[in-house]
C-alpha atoms as a PDB file:
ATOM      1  CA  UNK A   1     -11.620 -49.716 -81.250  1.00  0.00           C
ATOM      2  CA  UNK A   2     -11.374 -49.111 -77.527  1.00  0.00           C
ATOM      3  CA  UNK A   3     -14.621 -48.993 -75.948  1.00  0.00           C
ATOM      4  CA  UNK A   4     -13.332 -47.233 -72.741  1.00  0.00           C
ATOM      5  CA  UNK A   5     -14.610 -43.808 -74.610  1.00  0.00           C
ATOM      6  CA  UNK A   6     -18.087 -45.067 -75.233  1.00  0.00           C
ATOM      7  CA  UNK A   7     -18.645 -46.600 -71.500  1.00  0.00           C
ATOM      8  CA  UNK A   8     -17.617 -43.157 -70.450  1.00  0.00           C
ATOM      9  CA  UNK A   9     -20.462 -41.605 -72.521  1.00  0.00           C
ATOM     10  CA  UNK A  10     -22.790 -43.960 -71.436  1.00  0.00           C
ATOM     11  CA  UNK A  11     -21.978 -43.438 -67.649  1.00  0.00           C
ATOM     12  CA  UNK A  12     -22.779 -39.967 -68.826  1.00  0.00           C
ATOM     13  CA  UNK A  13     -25.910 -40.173 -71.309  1.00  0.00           C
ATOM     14  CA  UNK A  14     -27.247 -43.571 -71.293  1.00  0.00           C
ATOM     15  CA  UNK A  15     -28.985 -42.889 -68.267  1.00  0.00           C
ATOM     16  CA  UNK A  16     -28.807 -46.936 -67.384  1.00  0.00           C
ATOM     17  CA  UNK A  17     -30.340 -48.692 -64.149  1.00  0.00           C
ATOM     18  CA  UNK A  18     -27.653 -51.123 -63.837  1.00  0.00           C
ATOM     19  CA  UNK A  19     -23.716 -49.873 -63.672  1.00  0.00           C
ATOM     20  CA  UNK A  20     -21.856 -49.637 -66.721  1.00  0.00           C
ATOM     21  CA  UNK A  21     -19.063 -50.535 -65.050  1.00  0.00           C
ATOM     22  CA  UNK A  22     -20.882 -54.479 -64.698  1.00  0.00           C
ATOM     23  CA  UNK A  23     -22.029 -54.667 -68.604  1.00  0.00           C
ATOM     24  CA  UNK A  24     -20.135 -56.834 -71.015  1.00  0.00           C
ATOM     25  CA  UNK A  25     -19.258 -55.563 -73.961  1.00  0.00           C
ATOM     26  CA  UNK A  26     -21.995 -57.682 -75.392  1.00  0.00           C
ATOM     27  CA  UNK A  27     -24.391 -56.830 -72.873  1.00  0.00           C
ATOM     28  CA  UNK A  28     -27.701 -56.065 -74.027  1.00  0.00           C
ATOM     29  CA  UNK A  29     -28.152 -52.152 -73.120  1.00  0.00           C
ATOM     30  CA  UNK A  30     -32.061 -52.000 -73.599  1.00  0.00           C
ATOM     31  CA  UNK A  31     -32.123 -54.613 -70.652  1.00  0.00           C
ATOM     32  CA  UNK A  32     -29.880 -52.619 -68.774  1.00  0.00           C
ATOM     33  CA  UNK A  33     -32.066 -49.777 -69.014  1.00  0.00           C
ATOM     34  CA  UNK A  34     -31.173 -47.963 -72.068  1.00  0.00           C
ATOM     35  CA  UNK A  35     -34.529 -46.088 -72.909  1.00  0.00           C
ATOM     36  CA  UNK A  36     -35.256 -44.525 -77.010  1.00  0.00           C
ATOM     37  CA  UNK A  37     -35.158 -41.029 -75.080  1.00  0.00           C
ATOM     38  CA  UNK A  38     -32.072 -41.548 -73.341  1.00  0.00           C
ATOM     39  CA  UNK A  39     -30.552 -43.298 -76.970  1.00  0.00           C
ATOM     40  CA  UNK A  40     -30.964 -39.942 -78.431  1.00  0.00           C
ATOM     41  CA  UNK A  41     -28.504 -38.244 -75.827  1.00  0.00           C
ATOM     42  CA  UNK A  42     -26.414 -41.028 -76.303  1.00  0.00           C
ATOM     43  CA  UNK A  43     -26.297 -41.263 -80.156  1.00  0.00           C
ATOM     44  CA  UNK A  44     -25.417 -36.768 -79.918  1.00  0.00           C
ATOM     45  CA  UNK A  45     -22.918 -37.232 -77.292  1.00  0.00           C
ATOM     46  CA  UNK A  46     -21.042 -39.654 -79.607  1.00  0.00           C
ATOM     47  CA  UNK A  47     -21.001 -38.056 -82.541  1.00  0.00           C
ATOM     48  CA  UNK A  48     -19.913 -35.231 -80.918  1.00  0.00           C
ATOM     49  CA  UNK A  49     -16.894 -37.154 -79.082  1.00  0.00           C
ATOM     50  CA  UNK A  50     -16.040 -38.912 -82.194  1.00  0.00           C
ATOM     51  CA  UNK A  51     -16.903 -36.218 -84.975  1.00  0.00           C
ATOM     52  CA  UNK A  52     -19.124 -38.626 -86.448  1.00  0.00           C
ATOM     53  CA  UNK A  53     -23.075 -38.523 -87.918  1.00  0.00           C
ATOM     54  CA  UNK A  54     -24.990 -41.640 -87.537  1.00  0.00           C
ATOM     55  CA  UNK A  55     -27.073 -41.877 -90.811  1.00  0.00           C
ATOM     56  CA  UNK A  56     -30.572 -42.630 -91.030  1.00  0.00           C
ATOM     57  CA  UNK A  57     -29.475 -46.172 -91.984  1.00  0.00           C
ATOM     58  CA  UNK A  58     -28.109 -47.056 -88.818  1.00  0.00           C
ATOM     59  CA  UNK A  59     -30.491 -45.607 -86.602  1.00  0.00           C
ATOM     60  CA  UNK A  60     -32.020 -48.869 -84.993  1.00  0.00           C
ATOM     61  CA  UNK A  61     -32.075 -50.210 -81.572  1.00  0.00           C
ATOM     62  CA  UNK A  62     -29.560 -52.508 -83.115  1.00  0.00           C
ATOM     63  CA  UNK A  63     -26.987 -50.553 -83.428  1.00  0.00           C
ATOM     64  CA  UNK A  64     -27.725 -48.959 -80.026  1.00  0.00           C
ATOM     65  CA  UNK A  65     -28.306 -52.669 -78.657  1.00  0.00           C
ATOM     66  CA  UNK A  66     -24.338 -53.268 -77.056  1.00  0.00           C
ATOM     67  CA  UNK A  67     -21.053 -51.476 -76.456  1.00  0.00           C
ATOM     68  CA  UNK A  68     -20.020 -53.806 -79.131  1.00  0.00           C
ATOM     69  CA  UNK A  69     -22.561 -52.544 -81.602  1.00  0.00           C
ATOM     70  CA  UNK A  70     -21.633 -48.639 -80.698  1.00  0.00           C
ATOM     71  CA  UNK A  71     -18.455 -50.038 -81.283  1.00  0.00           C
ATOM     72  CA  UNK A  72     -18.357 -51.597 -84.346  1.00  0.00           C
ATOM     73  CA  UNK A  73     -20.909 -48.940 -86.227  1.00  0.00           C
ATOM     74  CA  UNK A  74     -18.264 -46.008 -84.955  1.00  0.00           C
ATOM     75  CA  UNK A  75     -15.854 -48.243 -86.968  1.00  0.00           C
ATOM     76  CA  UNK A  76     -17.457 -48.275 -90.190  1.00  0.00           C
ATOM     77  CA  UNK A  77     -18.549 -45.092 -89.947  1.00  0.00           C
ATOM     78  CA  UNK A  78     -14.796 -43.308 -89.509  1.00  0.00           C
ATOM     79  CA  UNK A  79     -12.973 -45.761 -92.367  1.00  0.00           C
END
């Protein structure tokens, strides 16, 4: 999956201190200023972009943790 969509979002939502435009795809988002109030806007925003619903089971600041993570759970979640 191209993660171009979901640094977009977080430019948008995430609210961040640092640029997303300098994170890694592995970048650790809490450190870059993700907060749990800002993770809510976040997690909406994407299901809304990617007509998705993140399940109970997947809400944890480990799937919120990297671009990667976003990534990967957006993956399993539309197969």
């Amino acid at each position: 999956m191209s993660t171009d969509k979901i640094r977009e979002i977080l430019t948008s939502h995430g609210r961040l201190t640092e640029s997303v435009d300098n994170l890694k795809d592995d970048s650790d988002l809490y450190q870059a200023g993700l907060t749990s109030l800002a993770t809510v806007g976040l997690m909406l925003a994407l299901e809304d972009e990617f007509d998705i619903e993140f399940p109970d089971s997947v809400l944890s600041r480990k799937t919120f943790g990297s671009i990667n993570s976003i990534a990967d759970t957006i993956e399993d979640l539309t197969d």
